[in-house]
Every structure is written in C-alpha cells, then in structure tokens.
Protein backbone atom coordinates (compact mmCIF):
# COMPACT_ATOMS: atom_id res chain seq x y z
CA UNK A 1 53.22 -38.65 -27.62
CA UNK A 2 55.07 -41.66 -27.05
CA UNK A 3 53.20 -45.71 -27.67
CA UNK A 4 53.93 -48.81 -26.30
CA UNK A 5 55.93 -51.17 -28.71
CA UNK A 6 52.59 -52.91 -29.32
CA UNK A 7 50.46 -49.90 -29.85
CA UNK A 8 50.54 -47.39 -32.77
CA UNK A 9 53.26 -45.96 -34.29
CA UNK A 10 54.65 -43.29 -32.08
CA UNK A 11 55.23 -39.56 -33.22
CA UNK A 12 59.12 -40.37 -33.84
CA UNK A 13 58.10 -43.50 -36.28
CA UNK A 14 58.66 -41.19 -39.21
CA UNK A 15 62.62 -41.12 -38.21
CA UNK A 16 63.21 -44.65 -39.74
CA UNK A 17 61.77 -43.10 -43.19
CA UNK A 18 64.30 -40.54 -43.58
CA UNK A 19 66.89 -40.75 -45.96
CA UNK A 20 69.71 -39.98 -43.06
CA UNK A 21 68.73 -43.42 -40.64
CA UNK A 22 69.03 -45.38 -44.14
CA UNK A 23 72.26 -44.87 -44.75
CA UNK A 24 73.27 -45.29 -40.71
CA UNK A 25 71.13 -48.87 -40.88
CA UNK A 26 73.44 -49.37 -44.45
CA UNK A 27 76.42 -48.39 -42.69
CA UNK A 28 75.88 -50.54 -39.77
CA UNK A 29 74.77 -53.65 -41.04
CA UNK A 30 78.02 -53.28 -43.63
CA UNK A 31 80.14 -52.82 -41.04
CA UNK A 32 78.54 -55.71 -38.56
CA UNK A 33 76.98 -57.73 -40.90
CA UNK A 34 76.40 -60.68 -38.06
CA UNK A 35 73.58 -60.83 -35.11
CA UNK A 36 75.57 -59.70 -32.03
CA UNK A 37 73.21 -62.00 -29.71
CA UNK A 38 73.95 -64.95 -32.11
CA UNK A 39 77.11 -64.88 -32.37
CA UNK A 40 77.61 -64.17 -28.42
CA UNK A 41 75.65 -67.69 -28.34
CA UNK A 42 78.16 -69.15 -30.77
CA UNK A 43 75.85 -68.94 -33.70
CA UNK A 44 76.31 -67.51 -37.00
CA UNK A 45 73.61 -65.56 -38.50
CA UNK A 46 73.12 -62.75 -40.86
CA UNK A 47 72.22 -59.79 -39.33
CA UNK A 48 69.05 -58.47 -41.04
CA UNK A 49 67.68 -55.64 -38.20
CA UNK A 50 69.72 -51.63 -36.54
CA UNK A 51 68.64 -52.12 -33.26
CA UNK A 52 68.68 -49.30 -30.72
CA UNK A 53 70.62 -50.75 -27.61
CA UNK A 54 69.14 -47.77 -25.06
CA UNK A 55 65.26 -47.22 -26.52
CA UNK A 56 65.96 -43.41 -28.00
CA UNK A 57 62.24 -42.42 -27.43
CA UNK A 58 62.47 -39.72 -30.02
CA UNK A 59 65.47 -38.26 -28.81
CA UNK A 60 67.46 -38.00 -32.41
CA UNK A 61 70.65 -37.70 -30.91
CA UNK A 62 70.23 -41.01 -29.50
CA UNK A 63 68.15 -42.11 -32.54
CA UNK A 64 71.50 -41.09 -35.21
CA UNK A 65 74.38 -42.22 -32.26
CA UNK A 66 76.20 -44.67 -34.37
CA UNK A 67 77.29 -46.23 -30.34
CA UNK A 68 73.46 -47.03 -29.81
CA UNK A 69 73.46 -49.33 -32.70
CA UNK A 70 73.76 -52.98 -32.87
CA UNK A 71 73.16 -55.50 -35.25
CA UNK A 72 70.55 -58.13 -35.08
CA UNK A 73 68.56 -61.11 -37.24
CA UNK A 74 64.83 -60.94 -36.96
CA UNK A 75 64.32 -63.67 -34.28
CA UNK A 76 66.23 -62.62 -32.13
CA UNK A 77 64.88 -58.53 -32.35
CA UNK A 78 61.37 -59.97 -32.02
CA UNK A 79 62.28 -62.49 -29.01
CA UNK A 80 64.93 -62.03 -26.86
CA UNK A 81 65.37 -57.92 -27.37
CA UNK A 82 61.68 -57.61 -26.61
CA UNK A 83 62.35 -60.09 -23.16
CA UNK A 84 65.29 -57.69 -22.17
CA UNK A 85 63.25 -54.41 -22.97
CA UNK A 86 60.03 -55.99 -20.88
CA UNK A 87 61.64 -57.99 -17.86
CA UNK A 88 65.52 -56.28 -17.81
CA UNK A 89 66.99 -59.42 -17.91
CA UNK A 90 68.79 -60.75 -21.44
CA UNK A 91 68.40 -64.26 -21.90
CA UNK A 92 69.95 -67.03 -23.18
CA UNK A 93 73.83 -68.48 -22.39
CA UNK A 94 77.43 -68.13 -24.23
CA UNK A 95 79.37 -71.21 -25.04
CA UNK A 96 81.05 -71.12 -22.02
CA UNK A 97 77.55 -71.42 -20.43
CA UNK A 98 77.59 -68.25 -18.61
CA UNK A 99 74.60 -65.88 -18.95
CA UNK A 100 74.86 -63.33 -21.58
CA UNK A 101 72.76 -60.62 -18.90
CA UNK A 102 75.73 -58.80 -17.87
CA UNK A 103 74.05 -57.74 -14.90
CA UNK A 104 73.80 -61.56 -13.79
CA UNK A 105 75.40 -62.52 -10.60
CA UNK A 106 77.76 -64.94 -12.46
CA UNK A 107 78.94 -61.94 -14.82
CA UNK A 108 80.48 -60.06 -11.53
C-alpha cells in the first residue's frame, strides 16, 4: 500500500532503516558532499539529505540504484524537490539565468 508524501509512512518506509541504504546515503553524501540544486544555482551548501531523483515507490532496485541518488540540503528537499514532484516543473534559475527545468523551452 503506497501513501501520499504527506500521509503515513508507506509499507516501503522501513527501507531507510536498514543497515544496507545507510551505508549507500554514507557513500553518497561522501562522495557528493554538496546540494546539487545549490550549487546548479551557484550556491554552496552542504549537502545534508539521499534524495531519490525518480520516486522508487518500493521498488528496491530503484530504492539501492546508486544512479537514482542525488545529494541535497534540507531546504531545498523540503521546497523545491517537493514543487518538482507536485507540479513537474523544477524551479529556480542558474547563474546564467536560464531555468534549471530541463524540460523548459529555453533548455532546448
């Protein structure tokens, strides 16, 4: 049984427990210790949060794929991932000023 974000904790919740998605979140954050948004904004902030980049739903292939990881700070997980995983459109602007969505027209 899958939840909303905002709801309970889904079935799968019990994945981030386990000993194995530790040491991935370890191994990730050591190996891109910055937030990937921030820095793409020309900011330089201490990553502190694994994100998922495609939402695994339980699938723990996806879940454990080292690819589907990026690294985050809090603010942005909590804002602008949850804006791109509600309205499909990532926010914000690089310092060139172009969008960061790379499915924005100006991206093409």
């Amino acid at each position: 049984m899958t939840k909303s974000w905002r709801g309970p904790k889904a079935d799968w919740h019990y994945l981030y427990n386990t000993r194995r998605w530790k040491e991935l979140r370890l191994s990730q954050l050591r190996a891109c210790p910055m937030c990937v948004y921030c820095r793409a904004a020309g900011r330089d902030t201490a990553a502190n949060v694994v994100d998922h980049i495609k939402a695994h739903k339980g699938d723990t292939e996806l879940f454990h794929d080292p690819a589907n990881l990026q690294s985050l700070c809090q603010p942005c997980h909590d804002a602008i991932k949850k804006t791109f995983e509600l309205s499909g459109v990532l926010p914000g602007c690089g310092l060139d000023g172009r969008p960061l969505d790379p499915a924005h027209h100006w991206r093409r």
